[in-house]
C-alpha atoms as a PDB file:
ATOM      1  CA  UNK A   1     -13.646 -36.970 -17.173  1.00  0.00           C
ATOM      2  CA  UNK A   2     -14.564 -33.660 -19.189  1.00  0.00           C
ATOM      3  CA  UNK A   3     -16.424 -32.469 -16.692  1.00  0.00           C
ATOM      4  CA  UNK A   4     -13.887 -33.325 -14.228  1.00  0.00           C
ATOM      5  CA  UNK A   5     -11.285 -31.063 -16.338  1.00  0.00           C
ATOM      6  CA  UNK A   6     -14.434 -27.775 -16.676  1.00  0.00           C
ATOM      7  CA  UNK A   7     -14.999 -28.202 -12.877  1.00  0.00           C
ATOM      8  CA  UNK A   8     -11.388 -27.833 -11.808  1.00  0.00           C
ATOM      9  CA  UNK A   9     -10.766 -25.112 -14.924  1.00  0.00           C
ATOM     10  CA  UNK A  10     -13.655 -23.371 -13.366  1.00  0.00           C
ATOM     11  CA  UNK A  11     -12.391 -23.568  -9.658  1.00  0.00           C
ATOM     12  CA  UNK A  12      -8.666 -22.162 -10.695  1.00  0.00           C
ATOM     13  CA  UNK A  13     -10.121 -19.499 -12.657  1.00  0.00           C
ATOM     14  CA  UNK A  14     -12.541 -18.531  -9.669  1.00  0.00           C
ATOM     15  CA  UNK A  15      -9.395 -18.037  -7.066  1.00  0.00           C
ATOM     16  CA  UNK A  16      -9.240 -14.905  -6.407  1.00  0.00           C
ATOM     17  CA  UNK A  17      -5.674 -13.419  -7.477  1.00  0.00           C
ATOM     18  CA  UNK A  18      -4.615 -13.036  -3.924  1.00  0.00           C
ATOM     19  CA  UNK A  19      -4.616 -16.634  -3.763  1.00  0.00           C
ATOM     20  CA  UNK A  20      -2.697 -17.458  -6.686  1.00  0.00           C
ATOM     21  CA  UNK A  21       1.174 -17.378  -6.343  1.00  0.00           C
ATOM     22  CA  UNK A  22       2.099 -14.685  -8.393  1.00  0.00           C
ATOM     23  CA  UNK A  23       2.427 -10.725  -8.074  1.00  0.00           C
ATOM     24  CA  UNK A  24      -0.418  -8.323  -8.844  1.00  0.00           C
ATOM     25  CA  UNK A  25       0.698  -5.289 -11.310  1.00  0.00           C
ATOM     26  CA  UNK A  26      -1.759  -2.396 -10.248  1.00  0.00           C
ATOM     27  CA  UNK A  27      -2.290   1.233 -12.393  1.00  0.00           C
ATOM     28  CA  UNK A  28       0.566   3.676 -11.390  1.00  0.00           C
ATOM     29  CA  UNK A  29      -0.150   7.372 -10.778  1.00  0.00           C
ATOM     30  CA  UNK A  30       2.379  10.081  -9.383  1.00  0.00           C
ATOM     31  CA  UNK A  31       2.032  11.125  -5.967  1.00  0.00           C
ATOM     32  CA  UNK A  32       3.918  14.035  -3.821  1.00  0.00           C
ATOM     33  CA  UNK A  33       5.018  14.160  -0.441  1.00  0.00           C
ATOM     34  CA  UNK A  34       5.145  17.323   1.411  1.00  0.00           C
ATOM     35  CA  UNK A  35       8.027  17.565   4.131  1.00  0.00           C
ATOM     36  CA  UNK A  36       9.279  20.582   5.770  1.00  0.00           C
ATOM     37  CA  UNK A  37      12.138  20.770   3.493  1.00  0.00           C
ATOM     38  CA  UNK A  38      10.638  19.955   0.430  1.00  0.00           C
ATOM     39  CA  UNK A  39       8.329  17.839  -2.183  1.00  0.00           C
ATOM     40  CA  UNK A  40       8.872  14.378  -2.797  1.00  0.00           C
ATOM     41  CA  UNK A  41       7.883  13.509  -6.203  1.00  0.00           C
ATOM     42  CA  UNK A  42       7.059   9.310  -6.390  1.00  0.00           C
ATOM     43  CA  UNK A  43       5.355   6.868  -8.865  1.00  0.00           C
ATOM     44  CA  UNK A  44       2.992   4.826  -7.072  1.00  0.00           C
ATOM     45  CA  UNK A  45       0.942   1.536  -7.857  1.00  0.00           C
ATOM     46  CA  UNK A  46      -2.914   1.975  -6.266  1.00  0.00           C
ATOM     47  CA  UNK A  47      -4.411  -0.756  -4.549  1.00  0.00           C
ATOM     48  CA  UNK A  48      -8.277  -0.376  -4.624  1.00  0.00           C
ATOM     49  CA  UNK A  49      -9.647  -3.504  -5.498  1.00  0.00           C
ATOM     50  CA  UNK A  50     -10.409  -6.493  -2.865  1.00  0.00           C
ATOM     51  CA  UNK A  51      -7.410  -7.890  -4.162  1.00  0.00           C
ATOM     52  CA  UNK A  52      -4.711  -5.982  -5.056  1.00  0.00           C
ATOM     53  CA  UNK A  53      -5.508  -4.855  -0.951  1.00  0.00           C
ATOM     54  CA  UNK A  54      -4.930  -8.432   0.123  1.00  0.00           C
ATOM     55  CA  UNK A  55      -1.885  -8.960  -2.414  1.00  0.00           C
ATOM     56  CA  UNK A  56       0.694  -5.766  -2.400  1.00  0.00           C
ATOM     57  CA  UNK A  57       3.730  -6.342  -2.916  1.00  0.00           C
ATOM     58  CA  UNK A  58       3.623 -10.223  -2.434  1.00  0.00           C
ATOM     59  CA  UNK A  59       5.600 -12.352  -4.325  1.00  0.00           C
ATOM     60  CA  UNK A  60       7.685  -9.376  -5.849  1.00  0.00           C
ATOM     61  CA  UNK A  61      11.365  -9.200  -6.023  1.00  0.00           C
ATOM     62  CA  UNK A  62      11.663  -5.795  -4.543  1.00  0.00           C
ATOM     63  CA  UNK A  63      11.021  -2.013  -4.574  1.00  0.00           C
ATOM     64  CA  UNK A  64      12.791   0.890  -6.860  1.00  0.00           C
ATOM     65  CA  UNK A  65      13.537   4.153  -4.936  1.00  0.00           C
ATOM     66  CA  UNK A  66      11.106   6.559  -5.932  1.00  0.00           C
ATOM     67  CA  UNK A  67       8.519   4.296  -6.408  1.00  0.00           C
ATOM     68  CA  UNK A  68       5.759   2.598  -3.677  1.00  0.00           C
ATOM     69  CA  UNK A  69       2.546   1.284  -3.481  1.00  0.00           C
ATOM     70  CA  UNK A  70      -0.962   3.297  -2.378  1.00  0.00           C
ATOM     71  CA  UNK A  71      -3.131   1.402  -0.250  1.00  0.00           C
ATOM     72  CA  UNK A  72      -6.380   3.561  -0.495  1.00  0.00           C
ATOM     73  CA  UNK A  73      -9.165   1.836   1.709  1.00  0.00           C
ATOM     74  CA  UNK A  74     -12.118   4.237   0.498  1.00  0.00           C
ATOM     75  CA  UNK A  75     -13.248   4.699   4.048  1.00  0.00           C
ATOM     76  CA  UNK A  76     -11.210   4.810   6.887  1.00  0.00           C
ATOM     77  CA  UNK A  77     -10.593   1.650   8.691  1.00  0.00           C
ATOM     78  CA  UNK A  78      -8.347  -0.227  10.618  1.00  0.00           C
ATOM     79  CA  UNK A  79      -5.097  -1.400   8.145  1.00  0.00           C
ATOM     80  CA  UNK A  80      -3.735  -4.528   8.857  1.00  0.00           C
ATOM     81  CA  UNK A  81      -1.100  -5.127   7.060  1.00  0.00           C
ATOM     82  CA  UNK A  82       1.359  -7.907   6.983  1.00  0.00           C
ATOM     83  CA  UNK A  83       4.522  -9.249   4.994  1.00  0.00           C
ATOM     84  CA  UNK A  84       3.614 -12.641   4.061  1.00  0.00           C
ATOM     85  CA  UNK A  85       5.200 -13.469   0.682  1.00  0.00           C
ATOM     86  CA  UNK A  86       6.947 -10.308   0.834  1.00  0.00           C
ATOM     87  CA  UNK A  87      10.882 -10.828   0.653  1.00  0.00           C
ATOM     88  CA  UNK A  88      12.131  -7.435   1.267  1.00  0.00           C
ATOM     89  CA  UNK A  89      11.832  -4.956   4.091  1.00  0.00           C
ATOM     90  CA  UNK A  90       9.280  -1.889   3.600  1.00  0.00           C
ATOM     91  CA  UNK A  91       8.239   1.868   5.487  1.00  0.00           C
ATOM     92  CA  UNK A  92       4.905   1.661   5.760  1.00  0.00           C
ATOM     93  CA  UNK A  93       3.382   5.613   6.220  1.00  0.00           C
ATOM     94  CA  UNK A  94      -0.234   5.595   7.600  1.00  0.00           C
ATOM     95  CA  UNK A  95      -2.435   8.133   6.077  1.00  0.00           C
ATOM     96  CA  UNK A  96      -5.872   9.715   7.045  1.00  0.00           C
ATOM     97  CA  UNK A  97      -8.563  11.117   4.832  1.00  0.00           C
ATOM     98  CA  UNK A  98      -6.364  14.237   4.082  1.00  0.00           C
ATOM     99  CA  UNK A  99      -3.413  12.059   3.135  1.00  0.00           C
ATOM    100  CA  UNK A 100      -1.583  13.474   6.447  1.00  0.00           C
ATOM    101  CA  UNK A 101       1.155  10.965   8.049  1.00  0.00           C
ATOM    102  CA  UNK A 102      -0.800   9.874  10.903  1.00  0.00           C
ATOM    103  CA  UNK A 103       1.694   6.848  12.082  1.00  0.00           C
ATOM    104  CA  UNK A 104       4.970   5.208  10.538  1.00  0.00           C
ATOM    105  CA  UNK A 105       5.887   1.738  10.423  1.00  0.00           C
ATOM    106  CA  UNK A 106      10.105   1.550   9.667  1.00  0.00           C
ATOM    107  CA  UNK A 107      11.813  -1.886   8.497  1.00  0.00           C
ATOM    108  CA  UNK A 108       9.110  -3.713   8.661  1.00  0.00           C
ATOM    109  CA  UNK A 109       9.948  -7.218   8.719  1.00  0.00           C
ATOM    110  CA  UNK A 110      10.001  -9.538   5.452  1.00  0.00           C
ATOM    111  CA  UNK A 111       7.891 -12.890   5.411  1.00  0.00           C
ATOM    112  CA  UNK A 112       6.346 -11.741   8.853  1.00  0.00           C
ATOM    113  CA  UNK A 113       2.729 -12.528   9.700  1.00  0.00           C
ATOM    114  CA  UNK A 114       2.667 -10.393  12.297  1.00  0.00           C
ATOM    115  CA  UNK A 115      -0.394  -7.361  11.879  1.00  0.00           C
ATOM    116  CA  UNK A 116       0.933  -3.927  11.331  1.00  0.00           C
ATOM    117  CA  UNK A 117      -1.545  -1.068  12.216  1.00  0.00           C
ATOM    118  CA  UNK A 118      -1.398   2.008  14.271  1.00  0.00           C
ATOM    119  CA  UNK A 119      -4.235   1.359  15.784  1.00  0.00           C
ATOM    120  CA  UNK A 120      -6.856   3.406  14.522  1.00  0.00           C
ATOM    121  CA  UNK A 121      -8.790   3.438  11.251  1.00  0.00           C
ATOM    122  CA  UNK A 122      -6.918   5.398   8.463  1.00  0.00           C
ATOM    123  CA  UNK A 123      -7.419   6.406   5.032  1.00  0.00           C
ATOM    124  CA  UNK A 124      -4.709   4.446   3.369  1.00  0.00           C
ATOM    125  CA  UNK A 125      -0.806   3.404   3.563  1.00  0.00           C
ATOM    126  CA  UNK A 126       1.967   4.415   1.783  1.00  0.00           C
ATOM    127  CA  UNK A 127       4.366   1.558   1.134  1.00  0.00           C
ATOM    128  CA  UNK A 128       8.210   2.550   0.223  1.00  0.00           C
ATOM    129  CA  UNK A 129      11.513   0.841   0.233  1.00  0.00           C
ATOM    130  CA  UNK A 130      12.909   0.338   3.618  1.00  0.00           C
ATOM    131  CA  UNK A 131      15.037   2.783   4.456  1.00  0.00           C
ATOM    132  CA  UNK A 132      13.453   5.565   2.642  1.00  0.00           C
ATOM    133  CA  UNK A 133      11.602   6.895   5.567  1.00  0.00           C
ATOM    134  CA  UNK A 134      14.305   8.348   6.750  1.00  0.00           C
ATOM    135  CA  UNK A 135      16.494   8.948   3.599  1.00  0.00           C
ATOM    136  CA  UNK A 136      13.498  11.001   2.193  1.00  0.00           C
ATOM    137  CA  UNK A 137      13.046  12.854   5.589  1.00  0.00           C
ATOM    138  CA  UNK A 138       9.477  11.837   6.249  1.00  0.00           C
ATOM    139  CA  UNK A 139       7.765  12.929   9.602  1.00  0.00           C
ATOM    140  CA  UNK A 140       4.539  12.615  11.336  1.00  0.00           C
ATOM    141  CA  UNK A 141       2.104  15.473   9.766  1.00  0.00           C
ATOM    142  CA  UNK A 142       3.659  15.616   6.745  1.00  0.00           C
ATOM    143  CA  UNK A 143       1.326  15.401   3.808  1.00  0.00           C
ATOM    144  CA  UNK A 144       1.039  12.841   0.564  1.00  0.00           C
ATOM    145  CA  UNK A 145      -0.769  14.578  -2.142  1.00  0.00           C
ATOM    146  CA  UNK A 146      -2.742  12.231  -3.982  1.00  0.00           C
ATOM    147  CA  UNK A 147      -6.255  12.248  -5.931  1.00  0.00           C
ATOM    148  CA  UNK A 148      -7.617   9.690  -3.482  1.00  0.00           C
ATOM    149  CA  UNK A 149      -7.562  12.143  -0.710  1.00  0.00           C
ATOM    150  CA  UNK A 150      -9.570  15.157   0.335  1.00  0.00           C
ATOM    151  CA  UNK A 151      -7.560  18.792   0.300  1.00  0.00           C
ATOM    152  CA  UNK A 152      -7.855  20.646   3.220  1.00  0.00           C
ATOM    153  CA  UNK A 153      -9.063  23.677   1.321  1.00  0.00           C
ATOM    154  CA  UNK A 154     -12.641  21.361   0.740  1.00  0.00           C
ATOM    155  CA  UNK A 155     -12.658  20.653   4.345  1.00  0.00           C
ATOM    156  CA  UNK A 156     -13.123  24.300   5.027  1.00  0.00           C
ATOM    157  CA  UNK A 157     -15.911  25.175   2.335  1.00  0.00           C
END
């Protein structure tokens, strides 16, 4: 019976946390996005790891204004992202290795399965409340400044 109890103590602590029913606090960092109007000053929680990727905002209650989550991918690939276990609406912002807005998503559906992607590899997505994609004024080309992304200044050296 012990080892009954170790083996199934071992198992549960192996899930990964994208598995377990519970949200996934990640390190915040400010972030700016650059409209034609102005700057857009945020605090943002960065998703790098295997499985703050495959959790996001799951299992949260909702998102502040003037907050959002950073999905940075490391190299450019496909995003599929979904809603399971997400209650709440999002904008979704799709960003390429310059953090330019490459493709939107707006009020994306809660609890949906269904794979959102522009279909093309990107950098990362931007995750904000719903709505805030057009309260902020965000448009395609804008830029999110971010340390995960390259400026274009080192592009041109």
């Amino acid at each position: 019976m012990k080892y009954f109890i170790s083996a199934l103590l071992v198992s549960a602590l192996s899930l990964p946390a994208f598995a377990q029913s519970e949200a996934v606090k990640m390190p915040t960092s400010p972030l700016s996005i650059v409209t034609a109007e102005k700057t857009i000053s945020l605090t943002v929680e960065v998703a790098d790891e295997q499985h703050e990727l495959a959790t996001g905002y799951m299992f949260r209650e909702g998102v502040e204004d003037g907050t959002g989550m950073l999905f940075d991918f490391g190299d450019p690939r496909e995003a599929n992202m979904f809603m399971r276990n997400v209650p709440f609406g999002l904008d979704m912002l799709f960003l390429d290795t310059s953090g330019k807005v490459v493709a939107m998503a707006k009020h994306v559906q809660p609890e949906s399965e269904r794979r959102i992607n522009p279909g093309f590899a990107v950098k990362g997505v931007l995750e904000l409340a719903e709505g805030q994609i057009d309260v902020l004024g965000i448009q395609p080309g804008d830029k999110v400044e971010h340390p995960i992304f390259k400026s274009d200044d080192a592009d041109s050296e």
